[in-house]
C-alpha atoms as a PDB file:
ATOM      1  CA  UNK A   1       0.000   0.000   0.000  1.00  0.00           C
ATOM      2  CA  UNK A   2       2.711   2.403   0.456  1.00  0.00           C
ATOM      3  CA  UNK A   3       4.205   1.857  -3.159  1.00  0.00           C
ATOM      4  CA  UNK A   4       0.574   2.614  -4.181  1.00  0.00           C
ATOM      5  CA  UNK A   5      -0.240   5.269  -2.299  1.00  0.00           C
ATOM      6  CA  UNK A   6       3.100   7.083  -3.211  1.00  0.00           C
ATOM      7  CA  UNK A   7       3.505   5.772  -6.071  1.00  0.00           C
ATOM      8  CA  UNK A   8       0.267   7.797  -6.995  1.00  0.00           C
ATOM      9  CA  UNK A   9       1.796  10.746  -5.589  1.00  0.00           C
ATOM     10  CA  UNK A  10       4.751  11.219  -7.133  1.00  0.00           C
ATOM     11  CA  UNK A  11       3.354  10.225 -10.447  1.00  0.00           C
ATOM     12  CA  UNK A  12       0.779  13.258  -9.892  1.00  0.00           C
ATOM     13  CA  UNK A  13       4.060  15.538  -8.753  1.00  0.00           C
ATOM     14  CA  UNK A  14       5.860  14.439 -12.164  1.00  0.00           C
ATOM     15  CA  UNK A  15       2.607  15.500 -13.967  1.00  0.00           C
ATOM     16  CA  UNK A  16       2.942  18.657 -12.062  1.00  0.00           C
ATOM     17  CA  UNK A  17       6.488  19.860 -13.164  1.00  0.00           C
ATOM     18  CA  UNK A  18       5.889  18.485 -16.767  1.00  0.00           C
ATOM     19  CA  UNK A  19       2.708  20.163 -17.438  1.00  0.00           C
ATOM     20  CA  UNK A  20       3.973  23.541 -18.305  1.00  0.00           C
ATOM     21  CA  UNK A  21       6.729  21.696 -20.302  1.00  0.00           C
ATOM     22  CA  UNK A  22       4.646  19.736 -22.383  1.00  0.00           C
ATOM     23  CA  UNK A  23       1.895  22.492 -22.920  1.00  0.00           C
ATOM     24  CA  UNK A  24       5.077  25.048 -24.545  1.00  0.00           C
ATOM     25  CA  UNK A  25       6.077  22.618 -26.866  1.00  0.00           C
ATOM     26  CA  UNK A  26       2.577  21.220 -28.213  1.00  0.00           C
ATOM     27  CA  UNK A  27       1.903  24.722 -29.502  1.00  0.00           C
ATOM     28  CA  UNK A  28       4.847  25.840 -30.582  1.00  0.00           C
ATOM     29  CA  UNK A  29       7.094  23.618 -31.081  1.00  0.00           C
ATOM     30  CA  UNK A  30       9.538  25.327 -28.142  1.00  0.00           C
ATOM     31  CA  UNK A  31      11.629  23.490 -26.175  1.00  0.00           C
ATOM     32  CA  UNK A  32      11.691  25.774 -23.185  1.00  0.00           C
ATOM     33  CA  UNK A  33      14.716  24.669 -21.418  1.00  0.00           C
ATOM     34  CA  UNK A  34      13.934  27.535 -18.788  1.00  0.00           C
ATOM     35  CA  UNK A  35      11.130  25.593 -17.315  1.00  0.00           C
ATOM     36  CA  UNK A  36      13.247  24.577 -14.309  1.00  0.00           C
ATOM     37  CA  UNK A  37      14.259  28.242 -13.578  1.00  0.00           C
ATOM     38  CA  UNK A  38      10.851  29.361 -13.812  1.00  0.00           C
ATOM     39  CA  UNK A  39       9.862  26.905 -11.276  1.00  0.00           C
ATOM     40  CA  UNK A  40      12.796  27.993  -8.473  1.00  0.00           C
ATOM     41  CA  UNK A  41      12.032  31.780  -9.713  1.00  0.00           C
ATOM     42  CA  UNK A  42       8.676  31.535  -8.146  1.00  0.00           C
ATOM     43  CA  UNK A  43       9.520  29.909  -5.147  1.00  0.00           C
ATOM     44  CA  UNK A  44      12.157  32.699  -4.560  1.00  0.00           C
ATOM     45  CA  UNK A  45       9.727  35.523  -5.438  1.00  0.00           C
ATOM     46  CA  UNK A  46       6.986  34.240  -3.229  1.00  0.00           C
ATOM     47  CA  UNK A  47       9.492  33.665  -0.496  1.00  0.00           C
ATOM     48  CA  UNK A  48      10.335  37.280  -0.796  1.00  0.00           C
ATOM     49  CA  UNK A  49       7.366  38.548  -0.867  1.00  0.00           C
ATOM     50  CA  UNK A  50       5.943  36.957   2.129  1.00  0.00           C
ATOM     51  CA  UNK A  51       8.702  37.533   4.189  1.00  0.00           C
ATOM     52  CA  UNK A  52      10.430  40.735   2.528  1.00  0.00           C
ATOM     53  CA  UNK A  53       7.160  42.453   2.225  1.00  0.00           C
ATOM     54  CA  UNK A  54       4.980  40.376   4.377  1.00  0.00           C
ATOM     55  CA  UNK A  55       2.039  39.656   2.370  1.00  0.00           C
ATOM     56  CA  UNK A  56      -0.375  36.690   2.870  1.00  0.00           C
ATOM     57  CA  UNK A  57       0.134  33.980   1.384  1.00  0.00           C
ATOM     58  CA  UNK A  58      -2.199  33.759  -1.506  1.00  0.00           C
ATOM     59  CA  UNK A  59      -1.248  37.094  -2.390  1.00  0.00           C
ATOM     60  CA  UNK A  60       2.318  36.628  -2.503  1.00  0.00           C
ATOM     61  CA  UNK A  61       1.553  33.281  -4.696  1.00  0.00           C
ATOM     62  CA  UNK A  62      -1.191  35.013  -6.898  1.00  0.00           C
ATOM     63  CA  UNK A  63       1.684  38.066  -7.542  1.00  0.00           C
ATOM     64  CA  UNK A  64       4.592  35.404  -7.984  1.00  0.00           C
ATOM     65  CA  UNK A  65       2.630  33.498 -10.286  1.00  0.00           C
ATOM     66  CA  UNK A  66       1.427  36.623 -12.478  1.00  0.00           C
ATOM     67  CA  UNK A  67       5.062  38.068 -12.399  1.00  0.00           C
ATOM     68  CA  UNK A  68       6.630  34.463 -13.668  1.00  0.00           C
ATOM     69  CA  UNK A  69       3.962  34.553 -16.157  1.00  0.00           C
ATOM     70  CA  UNK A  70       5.141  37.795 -17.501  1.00  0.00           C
ATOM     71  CA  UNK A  71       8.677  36.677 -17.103  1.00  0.00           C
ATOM     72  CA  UNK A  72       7.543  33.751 -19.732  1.00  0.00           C
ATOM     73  CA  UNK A  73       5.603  35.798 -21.913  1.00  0.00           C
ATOM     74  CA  UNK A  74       8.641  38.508 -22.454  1.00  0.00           C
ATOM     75  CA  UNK A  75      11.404  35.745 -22.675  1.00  0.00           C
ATOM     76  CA  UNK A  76       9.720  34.427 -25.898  1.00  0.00           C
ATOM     77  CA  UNK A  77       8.655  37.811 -27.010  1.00  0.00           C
ATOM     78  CA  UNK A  78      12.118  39.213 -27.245  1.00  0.00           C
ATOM     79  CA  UNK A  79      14.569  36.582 -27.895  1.00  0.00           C
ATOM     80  CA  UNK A  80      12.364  33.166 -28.752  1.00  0.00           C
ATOM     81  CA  UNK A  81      10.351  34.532 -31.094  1.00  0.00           C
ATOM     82  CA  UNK A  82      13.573  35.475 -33.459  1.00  0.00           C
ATOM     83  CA  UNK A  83      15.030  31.983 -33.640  1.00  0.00           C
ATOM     84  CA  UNK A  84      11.635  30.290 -33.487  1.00  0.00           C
ATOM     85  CA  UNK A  85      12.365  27.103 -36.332  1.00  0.00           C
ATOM     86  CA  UNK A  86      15.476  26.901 -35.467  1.00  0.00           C
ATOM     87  CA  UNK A  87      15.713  24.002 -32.967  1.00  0.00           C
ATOM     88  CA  UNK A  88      19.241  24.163 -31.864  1.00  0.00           C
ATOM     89  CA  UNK A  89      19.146  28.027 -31.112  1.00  0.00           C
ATOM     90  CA  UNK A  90      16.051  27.642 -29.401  1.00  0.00           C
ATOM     91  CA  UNK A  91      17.100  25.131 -27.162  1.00  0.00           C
ATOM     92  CA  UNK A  92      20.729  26.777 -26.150  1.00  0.00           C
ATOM     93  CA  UNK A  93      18.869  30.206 -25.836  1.00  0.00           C
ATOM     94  CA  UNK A  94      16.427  28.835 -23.373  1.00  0.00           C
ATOM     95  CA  UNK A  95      18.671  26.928 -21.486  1.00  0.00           C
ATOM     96  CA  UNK A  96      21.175  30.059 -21.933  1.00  0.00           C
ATOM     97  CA  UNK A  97      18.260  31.915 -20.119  1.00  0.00           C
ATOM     98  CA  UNK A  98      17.384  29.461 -17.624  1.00  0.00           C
ATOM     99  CA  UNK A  99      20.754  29.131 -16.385  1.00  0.00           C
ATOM    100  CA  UNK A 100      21.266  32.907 -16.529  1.00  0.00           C
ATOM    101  CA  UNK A 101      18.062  32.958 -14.194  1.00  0.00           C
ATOM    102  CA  UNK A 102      19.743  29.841 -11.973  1.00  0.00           C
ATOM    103  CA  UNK A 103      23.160  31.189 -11.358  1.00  0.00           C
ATOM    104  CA  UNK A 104      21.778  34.932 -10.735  1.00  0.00           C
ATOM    105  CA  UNK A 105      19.668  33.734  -7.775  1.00  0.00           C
ATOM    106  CA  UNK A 106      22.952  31.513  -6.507  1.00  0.00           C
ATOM    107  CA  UNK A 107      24.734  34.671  -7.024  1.00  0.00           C
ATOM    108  CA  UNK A 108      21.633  37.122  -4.821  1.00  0.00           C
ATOM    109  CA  UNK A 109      21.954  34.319  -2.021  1.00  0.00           C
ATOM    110  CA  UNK A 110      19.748  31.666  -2.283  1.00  0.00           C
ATOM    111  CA  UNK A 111      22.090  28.719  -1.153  1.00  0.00           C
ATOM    112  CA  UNK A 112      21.059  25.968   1.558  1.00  0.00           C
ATOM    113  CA  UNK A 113      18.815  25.751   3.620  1.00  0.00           C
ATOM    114  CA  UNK A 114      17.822  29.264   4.376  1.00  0.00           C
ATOM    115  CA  UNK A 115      14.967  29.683   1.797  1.00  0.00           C
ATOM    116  CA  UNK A 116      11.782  27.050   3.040  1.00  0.00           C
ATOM    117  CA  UNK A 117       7.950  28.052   2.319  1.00  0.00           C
ATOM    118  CA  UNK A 118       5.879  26.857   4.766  1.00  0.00           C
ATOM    119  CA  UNK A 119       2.829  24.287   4.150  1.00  0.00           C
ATOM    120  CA  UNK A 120      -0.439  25.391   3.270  1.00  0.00           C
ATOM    121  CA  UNK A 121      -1.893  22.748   5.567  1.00  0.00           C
ATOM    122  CA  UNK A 122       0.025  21.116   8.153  1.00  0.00           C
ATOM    123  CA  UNK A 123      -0.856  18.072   9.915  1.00  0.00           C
ATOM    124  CA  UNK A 124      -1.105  14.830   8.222  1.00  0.00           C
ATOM    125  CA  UNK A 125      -4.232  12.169   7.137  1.00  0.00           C
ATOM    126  CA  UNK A 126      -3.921   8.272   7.004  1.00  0.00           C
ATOM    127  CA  UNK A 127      -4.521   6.742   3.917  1.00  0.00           C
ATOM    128  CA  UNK A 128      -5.161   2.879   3.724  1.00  0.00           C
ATOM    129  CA  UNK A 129      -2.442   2.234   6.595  1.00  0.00           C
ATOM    130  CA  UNK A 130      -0.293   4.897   4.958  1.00  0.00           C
ATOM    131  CA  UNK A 131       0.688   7.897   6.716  1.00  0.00           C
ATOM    132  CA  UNK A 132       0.109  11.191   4.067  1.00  0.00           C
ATOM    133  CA  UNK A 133       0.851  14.794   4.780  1.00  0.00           C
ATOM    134  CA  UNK A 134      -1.788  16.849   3.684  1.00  0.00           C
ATOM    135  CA  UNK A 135       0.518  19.227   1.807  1.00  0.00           C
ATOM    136  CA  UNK A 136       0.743  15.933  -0.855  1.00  0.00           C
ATOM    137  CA  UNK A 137      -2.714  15.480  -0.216  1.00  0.00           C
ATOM    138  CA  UNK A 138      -3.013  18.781  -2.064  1.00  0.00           C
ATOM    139  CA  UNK A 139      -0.569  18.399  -4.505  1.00  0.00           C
ATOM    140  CA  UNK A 140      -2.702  15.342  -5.981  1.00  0.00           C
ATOM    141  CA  UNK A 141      -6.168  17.090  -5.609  1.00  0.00           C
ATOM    142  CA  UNK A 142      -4.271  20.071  -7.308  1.00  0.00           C
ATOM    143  CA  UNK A 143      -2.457  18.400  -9.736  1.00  0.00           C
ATOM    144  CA  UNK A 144      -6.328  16.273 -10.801  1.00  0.00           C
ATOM    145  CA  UNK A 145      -7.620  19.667 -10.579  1.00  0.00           C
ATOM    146  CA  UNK A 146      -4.737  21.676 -13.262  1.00  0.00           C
ATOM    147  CA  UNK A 147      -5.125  18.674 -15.571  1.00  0.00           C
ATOM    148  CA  UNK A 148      -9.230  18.480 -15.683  1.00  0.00           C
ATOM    149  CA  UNK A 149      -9.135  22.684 -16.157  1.00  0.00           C
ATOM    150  CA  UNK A 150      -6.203  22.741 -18.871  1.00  0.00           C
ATOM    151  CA  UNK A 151      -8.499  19.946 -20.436  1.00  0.00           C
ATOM    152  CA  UNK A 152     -11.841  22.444 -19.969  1.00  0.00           C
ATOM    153  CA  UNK A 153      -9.612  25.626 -21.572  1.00  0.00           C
ATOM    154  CA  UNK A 154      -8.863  23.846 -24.534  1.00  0.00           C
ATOM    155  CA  UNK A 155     -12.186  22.101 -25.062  1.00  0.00           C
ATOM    156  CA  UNK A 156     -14.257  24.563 -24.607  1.00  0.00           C
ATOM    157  CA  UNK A 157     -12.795  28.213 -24.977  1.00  0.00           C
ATOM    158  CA  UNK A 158     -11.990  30.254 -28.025  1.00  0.00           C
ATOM    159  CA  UNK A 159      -8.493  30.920 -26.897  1.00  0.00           C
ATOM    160  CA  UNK A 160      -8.115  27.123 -25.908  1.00  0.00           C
ATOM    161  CA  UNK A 161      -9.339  25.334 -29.056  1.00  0.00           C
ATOM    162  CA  UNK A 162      -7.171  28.416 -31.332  1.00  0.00           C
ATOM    163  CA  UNK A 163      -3.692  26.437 -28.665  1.00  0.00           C
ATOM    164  CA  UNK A 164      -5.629  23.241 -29.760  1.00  0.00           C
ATOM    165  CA  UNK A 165      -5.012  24.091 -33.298  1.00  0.00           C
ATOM    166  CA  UNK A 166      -2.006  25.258 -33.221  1.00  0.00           C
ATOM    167  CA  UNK A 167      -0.996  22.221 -31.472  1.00  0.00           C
ATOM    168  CA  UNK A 168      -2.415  19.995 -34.669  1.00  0.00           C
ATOM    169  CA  UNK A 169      -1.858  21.744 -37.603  1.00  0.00           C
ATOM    170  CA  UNK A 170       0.456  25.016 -37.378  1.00  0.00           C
ATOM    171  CA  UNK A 171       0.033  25.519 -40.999  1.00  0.00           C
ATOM    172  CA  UNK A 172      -4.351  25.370 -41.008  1.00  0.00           C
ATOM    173  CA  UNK A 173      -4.465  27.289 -37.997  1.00  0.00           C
ATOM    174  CA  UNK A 174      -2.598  29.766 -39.569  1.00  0.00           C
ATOM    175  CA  UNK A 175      -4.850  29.531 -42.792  1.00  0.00           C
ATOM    176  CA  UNK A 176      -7.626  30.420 -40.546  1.00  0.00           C
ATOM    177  CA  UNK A 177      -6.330  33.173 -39.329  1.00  0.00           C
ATOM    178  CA  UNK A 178      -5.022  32.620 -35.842  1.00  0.00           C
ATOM    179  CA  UNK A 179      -1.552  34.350 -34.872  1.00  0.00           C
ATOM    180  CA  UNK A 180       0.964  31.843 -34.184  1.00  0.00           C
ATOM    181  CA  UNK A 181       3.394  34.282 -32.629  1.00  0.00           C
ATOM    182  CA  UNK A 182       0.536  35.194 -30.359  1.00  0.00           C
ATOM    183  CA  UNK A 183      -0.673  31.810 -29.433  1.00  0.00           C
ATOM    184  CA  UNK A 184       3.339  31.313 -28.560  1.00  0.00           C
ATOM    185  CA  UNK A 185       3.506  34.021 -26.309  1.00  0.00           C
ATOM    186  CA  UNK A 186      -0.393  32.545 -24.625  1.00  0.00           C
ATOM    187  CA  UNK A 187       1.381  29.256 -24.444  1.00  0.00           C
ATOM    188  CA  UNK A 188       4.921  30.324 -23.068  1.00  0.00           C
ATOM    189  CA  UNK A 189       2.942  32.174 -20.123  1.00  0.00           C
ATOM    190  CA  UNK A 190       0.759  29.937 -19.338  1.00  0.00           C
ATOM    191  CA  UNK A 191       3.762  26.619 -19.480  1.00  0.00           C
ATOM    192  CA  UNK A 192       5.867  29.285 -16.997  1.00  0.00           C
ATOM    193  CA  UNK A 193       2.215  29.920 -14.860  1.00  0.00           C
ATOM    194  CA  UNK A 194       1.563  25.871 -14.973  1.00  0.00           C
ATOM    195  CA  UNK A 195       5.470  25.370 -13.426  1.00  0.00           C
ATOM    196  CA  UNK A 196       5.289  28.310 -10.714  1.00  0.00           C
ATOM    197  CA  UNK A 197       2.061  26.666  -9.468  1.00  0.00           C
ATOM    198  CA  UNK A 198       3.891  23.439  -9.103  1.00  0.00           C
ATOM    199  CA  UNK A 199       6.667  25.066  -6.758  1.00  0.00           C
ATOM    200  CA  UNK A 200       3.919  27.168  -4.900  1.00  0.00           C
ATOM    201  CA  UNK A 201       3.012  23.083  -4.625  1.00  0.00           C
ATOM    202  CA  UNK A 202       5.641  21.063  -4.059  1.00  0.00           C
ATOM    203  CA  UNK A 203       8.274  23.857  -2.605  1.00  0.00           C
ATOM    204  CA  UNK A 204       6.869  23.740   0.752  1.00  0.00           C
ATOM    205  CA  UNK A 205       8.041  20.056   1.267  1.00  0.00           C
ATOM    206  CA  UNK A 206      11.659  20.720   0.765  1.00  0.00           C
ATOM    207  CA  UNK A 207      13.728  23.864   0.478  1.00  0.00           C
ATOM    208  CA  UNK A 208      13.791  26.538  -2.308  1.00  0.00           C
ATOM    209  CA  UNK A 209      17.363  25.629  -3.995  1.00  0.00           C
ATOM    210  CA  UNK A 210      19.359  26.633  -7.290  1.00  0.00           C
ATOM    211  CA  UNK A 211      19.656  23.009  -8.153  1.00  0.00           C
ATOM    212  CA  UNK A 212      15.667  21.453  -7.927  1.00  0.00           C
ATOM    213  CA  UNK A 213      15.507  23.941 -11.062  1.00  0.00           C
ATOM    214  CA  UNK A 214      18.222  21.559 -12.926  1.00  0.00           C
ATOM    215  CA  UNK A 215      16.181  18.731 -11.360  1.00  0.00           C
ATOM    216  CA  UNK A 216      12.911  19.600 -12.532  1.00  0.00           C
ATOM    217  CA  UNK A 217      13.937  20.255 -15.980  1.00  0.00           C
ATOM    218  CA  UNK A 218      15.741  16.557 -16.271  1.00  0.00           C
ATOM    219  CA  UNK A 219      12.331  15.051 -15.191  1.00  0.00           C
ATOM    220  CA  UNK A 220       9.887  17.581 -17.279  1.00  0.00           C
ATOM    221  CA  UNK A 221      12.215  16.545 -20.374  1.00  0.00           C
ATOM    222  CA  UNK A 222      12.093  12.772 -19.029  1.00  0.00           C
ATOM    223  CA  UNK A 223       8.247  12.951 -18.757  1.00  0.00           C
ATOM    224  CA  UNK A 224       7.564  14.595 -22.378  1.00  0.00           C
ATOM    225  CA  UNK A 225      10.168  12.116 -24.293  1.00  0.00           C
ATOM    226  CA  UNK A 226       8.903   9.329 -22.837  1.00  0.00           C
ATOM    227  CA  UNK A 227       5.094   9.854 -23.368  1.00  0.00           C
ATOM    228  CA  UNK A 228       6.260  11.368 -26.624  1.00  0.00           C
ATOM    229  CA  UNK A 229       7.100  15.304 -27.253  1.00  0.00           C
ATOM    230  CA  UNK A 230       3.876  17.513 -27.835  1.00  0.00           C
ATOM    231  CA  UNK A 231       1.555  14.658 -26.213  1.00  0.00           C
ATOM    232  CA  UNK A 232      -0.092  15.852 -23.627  1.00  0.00           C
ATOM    233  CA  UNK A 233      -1.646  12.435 -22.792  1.00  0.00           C
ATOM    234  CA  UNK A 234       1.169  10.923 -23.099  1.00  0.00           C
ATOM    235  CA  UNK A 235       2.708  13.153 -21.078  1.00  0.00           C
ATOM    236  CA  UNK A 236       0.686  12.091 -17.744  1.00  0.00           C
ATOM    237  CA  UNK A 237       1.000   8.109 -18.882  1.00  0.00           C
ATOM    238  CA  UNK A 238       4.249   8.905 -18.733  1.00  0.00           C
ATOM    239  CA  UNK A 239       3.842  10.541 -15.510  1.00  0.00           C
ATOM    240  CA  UNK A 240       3.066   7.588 -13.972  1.00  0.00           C
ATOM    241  CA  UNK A 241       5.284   4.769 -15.581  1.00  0.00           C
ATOM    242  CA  UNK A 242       7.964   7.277 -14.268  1.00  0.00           C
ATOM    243  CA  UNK A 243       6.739   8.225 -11.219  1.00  0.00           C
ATOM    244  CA  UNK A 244       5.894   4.599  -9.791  1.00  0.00           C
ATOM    245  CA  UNK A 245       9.336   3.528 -11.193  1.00  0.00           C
ATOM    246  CA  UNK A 246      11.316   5.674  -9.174  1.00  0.00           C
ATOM    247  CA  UNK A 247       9.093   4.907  -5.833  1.00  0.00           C
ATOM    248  CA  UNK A 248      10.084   1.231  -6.516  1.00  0.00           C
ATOM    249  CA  UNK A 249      14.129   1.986  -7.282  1.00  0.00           C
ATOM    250  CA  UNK A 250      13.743   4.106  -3.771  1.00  0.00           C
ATOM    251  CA  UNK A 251      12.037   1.242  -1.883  1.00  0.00           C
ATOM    252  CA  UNK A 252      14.401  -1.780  -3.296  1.00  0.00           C
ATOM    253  CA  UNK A 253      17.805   0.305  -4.018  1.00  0.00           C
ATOM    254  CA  UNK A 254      17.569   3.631  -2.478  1.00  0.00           C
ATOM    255  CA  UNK A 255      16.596   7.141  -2.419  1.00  0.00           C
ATOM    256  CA  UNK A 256      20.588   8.182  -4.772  1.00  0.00           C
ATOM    257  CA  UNK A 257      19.247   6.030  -7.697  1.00  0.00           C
ATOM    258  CA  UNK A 258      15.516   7.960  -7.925  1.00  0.00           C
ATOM    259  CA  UNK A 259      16.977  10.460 -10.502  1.00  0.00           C
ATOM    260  CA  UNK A 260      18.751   7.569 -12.433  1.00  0.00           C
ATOM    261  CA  UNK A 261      15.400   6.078 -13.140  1.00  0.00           C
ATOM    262  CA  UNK A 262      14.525   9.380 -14.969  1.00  0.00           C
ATOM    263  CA  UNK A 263      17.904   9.494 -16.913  1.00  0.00           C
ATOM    264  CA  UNK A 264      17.619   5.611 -17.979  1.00  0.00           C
ATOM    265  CA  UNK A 265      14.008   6.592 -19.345  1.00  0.00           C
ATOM    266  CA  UNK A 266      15.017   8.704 -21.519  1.00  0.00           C
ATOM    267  CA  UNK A 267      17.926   6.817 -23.341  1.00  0.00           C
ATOM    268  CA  UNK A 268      15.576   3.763 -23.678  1.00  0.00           C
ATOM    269  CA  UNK A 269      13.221   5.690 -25.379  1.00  0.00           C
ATOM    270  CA  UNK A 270      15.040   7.429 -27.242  1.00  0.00           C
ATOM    271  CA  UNK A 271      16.907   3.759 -28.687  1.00  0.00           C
ATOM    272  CA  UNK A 272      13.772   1.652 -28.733  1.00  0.00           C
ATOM    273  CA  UNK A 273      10.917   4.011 -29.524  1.00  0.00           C
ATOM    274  CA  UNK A 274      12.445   7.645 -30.462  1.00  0.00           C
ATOM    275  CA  UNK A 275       8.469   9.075 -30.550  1.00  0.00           C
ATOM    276  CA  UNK A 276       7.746   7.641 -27.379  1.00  0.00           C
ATOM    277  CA  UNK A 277       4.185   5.952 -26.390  1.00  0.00           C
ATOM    278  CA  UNK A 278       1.911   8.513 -27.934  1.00  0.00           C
ATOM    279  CA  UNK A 279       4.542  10.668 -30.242  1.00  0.00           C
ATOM    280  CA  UNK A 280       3.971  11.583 -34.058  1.00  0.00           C
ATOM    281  CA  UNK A 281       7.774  11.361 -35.031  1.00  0.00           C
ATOM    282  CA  UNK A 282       9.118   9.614 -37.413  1.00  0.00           C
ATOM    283  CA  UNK A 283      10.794   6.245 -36.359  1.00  0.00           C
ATOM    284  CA  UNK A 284      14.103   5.283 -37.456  1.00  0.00           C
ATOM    285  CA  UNK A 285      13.181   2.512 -40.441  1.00  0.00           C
ATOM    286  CA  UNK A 286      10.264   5.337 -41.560  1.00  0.00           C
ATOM    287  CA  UNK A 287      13.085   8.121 -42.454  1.00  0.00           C
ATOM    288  CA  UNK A 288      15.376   5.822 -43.685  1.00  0.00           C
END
């Protein structure tokens, strides 16, 4: 029962930090390799804002998530945007960015232990025999809840089903006259909004730190090659194959070989299926 029960959990938490990932690059195309800086860069900001400026708490995650939004929305607008096609540039400038972002907040302090958010809920629930906190309580109610509204936005909104058909046909969407510059810069804020609600999340059971942004990035990527790049289904199948892997490496090998699971994903997809479970790339014998 405890492999189940946290097995569910950190297959929801995966789904969490690859959300934003996988939304970027179904509509655009963009690999944002900034996603893991955008993630620590809200913690930070919402650390500094309730404590710097003492706000309450959902004000000081409402701001940080608006202001990481922006942060998205202007790193496409004036650098993406002008190497958009070109899928080396895109990914070094991202990363470039990302690790700019990374290594400036190292540089302003935030090292150790000294950075923590607080829980919204403390306490904890038992779950079949289990013992939960409730802060991952939340983080799979929340993380149900993100995936059934993203699913509402682009069903059944104008601005979702124009992502939706950007995400399927670039070229007809275009035809019809939706902006695919604009539905970028929609997409980019919304992927950087999708991984500063995962920190607001999941910061509060560890510590904000430089390198969880290096880590969350290694699984978003992991996540979105393995359930195949631009799917968002397979994105949260993946979430899961993933995410109960690694609670089975901790409970037979240990806790150092969790992010190993994540790393040995990837290169076995990328030799024995390169599209992943629900991808629309080309396998090897097909471009041969």
């Amino acid at each position: 029962m405890e492999i189940l029960v946290y097995g569910i959990i950190n297959s929801v938490t995966l789904a969490l930090m690859a959300l934003g990932f996988t939304l970027v690059y179904g509509v655009s195309r963009l690999p944002n390799f900034a996603h893991g800086a955008l993630y620590v860069l809200t913690g930070y900001i919402t650390w500094q804002l309730l404590n710097r400026l003492g706000l309450p708490y959902f004000l000081a995650g409402f701001l940080s998530l608006a202001l990481v939004g922006g942060v998205g929305a202007l790193m496409y607008h004036f650098i993406l945007e002008r190497i958009r096609g070109m899928a080396i540039s895109e990914i070094i400038a991202s990363y470039a960015i990302g690790l700019a972002i990374l290594e400036g907040l190292r540089w302003a302090g935030l090292k150790g232990g000294t950075f923590i958010l607080k829980p919204f809920i403390e306490g904890s629930l038992n779950i079949a025999g289990v013992s939960v906190d409730y802060q991952r309580v939340l983080a799979v109610v929340l993380g149900a809840a993100l995936v059934g509204f993203l699913w509402l936005f682009v069903n059944q909104t104008r601005l979702g089903l124009a992502l939706k058909g950007m995400a399927q046909d670039e070229r007809a969407a275009m035809t019809l006259g939706i902006d695919s510059d604009r539905m970028a810069v929609v997409a980019m804020a919304l992927g950087s909004i999708f991984a500063g609600v995962a920190a607001l999340v999941l910061m509060p059971l560890g510590s904000i730190i430089v390198e969880s942004g290096y880590q969350v990035l290694i699984l978003a990527v992991a996540v979105c090659i393995v359930g195949g790049l631009g799917s968002w289904t397979g994105a949260l199948l993946a979430a899961f194959v993933i995410g109960f892997a690694q609670i089975l490496t901790v409970s037979y090998l240990g806790a150092h070989w969790q992010m190993v699971v994540a790393l040995v994903a990837i290169i076995l997809t990328l030799v024995l299926r390169p599209s992943g479970l629900f991808g629309k790339q080309k396998e090897l014998e097909e471009r041969v």
